[in-house]
N, C-alpha and C. Protein backbone atom coordinates (compact mmCIF):
# COMPACT_ATOMS: atom_id res chain seq x y z
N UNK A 1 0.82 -1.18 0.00
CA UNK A 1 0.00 0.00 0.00
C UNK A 1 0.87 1.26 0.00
N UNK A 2 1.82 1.56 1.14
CA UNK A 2 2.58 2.62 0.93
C UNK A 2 3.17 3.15 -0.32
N UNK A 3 3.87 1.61 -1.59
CA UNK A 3 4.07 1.71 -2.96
C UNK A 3 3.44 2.57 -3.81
N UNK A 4 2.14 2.31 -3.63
CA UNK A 4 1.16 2.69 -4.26
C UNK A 4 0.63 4.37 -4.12
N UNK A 5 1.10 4.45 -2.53
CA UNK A 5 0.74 5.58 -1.89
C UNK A 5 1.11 6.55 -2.89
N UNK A 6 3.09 6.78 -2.33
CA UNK A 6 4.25 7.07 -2.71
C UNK A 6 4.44 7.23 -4.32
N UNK A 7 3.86 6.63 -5.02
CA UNK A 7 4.01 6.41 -6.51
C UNK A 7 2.90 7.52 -7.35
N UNK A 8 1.77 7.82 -6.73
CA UNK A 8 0.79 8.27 -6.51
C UNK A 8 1.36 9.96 -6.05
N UNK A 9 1.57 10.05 -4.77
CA UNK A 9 2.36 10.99 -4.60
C UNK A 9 3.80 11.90 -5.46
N UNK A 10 4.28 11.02 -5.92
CA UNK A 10 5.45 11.36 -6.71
C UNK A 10 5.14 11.52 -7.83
N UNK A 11 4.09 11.40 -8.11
CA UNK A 11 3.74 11.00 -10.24
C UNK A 11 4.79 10.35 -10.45
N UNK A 12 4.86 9.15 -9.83
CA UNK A 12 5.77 7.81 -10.77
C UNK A 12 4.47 6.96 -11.11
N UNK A 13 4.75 6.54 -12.07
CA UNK A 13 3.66 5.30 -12.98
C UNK A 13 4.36 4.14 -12.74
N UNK A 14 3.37 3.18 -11.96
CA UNK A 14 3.49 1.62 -11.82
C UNK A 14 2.60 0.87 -12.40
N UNK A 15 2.78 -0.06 -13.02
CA UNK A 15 1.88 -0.73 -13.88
C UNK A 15 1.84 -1.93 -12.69
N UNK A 16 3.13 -2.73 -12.05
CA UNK A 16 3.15 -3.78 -11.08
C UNK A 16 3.62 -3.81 -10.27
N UNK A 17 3.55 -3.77 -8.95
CA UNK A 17 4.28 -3.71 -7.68
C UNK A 17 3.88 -5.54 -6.96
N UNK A 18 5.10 -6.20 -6.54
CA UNK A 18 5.30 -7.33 -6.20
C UNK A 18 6.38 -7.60 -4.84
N UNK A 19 5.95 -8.39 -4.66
CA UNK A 19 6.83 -8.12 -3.38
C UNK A 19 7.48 -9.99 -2.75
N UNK A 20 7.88 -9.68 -1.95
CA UNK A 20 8.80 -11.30 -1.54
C UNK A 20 9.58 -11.00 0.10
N UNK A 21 9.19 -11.52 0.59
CA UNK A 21 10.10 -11.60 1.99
C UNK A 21 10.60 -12.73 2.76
N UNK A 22 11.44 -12.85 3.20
CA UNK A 22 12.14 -14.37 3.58
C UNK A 22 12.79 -13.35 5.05
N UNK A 23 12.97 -14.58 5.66
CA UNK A 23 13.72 -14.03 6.81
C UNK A 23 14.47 -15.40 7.82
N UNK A 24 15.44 -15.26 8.79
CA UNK A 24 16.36 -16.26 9.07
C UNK A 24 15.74 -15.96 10.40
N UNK A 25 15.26 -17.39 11.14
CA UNK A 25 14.64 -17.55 12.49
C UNK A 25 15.15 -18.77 13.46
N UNK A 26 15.84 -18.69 14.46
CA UNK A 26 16.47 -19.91 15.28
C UNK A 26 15.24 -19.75 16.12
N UNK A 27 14.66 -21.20 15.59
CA UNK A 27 13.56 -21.84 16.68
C UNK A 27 14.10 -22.33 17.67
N UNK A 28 15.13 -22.08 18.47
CA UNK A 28 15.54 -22.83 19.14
C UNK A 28 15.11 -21.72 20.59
N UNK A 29 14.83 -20.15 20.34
CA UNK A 29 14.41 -19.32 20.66
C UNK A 29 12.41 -19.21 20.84
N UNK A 30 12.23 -19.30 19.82
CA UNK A 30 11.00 -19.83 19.47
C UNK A 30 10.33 -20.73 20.51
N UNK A 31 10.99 -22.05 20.50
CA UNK A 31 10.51 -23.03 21.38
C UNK A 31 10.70 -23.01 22.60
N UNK A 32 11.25 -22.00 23.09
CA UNK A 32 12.13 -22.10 24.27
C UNK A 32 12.62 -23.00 24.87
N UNK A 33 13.61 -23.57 23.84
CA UNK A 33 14.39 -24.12 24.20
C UNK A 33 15.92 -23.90 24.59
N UNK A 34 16.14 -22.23 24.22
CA UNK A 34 17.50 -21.92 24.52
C UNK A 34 16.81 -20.30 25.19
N UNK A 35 17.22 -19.85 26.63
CA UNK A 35 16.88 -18.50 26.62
C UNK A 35 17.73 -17.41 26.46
N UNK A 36 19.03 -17.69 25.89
CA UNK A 36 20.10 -17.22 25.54
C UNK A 36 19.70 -16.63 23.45
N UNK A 37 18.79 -17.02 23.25
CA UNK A 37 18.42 -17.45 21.57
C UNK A 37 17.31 -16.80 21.73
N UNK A 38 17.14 -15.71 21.03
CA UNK A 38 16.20 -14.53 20.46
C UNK A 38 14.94 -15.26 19.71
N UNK A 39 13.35 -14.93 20.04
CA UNK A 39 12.61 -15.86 19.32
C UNK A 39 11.92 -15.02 18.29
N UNK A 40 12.64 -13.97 17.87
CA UNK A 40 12.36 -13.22 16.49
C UNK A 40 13.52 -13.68 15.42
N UNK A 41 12.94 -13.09 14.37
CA UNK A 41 13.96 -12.93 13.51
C UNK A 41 15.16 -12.45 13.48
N UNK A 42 16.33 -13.15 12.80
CA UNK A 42 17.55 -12.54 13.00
C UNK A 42 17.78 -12.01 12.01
N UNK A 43 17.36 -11.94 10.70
CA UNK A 43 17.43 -10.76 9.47
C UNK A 43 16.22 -11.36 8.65
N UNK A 44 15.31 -10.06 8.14
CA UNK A 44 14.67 -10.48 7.15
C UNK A 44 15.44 -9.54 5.52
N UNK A 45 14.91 -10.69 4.74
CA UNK A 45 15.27 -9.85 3.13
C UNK A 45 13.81 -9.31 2.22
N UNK A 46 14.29 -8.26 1.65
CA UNK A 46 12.32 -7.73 0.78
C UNK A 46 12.94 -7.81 -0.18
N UNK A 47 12.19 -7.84 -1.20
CA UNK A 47 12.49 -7.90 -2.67
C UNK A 47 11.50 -7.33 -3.24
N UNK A 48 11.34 -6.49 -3.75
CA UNK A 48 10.02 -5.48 -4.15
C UNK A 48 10.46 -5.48 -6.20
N UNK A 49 9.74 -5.78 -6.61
CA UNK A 49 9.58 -6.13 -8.24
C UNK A 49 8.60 -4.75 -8.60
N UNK A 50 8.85 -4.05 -9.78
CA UNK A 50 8.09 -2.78 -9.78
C UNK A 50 8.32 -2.87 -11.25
N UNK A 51 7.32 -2.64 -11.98
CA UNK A 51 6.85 -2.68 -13.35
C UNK A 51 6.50 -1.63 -14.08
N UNK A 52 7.28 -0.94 -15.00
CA UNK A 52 6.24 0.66 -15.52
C UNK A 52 7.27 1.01 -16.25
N UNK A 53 6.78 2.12 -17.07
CA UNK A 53 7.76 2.98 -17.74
C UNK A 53 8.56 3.96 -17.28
N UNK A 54 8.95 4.64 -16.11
CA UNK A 54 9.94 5.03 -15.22
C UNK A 54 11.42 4.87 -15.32
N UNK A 55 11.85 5.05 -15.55
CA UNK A 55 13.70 4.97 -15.32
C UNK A 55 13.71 4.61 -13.96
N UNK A 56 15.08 3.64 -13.88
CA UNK A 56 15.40 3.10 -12.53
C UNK A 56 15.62 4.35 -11.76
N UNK A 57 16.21 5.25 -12.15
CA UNK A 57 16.00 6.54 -11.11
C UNK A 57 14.77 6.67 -10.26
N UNK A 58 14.31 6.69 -11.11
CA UNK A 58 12.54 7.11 -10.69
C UNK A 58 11.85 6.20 -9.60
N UNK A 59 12.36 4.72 -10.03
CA UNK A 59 11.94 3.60 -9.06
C UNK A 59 12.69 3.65 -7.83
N UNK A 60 14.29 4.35 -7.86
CA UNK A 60 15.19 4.35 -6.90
C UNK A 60 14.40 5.10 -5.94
N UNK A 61 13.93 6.13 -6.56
CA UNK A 61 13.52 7.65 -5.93
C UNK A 61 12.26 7.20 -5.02
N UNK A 62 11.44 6.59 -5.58
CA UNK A 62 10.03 5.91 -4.45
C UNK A 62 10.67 4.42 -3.81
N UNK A 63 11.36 4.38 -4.19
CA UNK A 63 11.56 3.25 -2.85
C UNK A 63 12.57 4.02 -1.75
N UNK A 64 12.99 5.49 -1.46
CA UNK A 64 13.71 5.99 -1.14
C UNK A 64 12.67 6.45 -0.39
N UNK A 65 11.47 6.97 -1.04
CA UNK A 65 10.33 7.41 -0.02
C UNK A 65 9.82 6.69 0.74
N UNK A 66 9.23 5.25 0.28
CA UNK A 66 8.80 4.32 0.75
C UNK A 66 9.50 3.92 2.20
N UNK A 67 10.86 3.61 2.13
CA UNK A 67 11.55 2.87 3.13
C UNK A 67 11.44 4.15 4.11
N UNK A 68 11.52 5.89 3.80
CA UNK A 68 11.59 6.31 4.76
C UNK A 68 10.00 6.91 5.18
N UNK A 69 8.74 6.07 4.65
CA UNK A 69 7.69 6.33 5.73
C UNK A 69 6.64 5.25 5.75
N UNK A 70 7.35 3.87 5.42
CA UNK A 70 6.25 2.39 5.45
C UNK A 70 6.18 2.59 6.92
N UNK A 71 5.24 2.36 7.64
CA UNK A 71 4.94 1.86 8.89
C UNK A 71 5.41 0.80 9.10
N UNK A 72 5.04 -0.02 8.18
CA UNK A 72 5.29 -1.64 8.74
C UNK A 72 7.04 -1.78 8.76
N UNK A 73 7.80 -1.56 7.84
CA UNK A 73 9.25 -0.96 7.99
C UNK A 73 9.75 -0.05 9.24
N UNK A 74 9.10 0.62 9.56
CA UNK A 74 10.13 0.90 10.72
C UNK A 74 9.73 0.10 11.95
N UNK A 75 8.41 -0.32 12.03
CA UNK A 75 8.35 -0.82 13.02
C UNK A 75 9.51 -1.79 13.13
N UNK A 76 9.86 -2.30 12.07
CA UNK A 76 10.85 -3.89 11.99
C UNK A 76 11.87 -3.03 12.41
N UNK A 77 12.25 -2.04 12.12
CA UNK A 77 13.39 -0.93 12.19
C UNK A 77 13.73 -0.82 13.28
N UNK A 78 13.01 0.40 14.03
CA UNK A 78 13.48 0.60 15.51
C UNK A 78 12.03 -0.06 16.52
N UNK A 79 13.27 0.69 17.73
CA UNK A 79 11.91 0.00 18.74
C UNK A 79 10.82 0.19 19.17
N UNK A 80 9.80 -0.40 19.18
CA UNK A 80 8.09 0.25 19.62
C UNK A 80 7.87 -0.55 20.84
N UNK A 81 7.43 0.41 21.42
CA UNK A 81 6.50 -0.54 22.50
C UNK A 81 5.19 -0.81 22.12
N UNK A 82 5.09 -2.24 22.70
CA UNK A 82 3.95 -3.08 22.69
C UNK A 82 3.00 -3.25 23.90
N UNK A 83 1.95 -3.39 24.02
CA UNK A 83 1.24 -3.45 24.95
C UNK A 83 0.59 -4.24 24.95
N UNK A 84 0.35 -5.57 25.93
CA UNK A 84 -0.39 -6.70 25.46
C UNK A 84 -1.46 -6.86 26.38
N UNK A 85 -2.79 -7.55 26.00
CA UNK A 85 -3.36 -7.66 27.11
C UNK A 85 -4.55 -8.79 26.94
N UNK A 86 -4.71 -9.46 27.99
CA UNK A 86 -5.67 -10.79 27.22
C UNK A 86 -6.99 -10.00 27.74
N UNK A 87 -8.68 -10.59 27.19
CA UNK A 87 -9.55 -10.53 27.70
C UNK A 87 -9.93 -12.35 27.59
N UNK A 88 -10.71 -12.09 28.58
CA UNK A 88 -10.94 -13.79 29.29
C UNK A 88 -12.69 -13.64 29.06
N UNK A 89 -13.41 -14.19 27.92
CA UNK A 89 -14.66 -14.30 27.91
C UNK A 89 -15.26 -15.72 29.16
């Protein structure tokens, strides 16, 4: 969505925006089985595929915007606090 935002914003033309994410996770953290072993991710990778008549400049230029105002990106970025809370029906 932000792609789209951003692209929109910039008058860049996208015909396809695609995307891919992988990321490296020791379940060993996970399961708690080690509490020394983090049960997040230890790096994720994006791969964003973008389709249109634009010069790679142009695509450089909105993913330059993008990375500096996706929400979901910085959250992965820096730190937020979370607040959790159960309700018990």
């Amino acid at each position: 969505m932000t792609w789209r935002i951003w692209a929109e914003k910039l008058g860049i033309t996208v015909d396809e925006i695609t995307a891919h994410a992988e990321g490296d996770v020791d379940v060993q953290g996970f399961f708690g089985l080690e509490d020394a072993v983090r049960a997040g991710f230890t790096e994720v990778r994006l791969v964003v595929k973008v389709t249109g008549p634009e010069t790679p400049e142009r695509y450089r230029e909105l993913q330059e915007a993008v990375d500096a105002h996706c929400p979901v990106l910085d959250i992965t970025r820096n730190p937020t606090p979370v607040a959790t809370s159960v309700e018990i029906a």
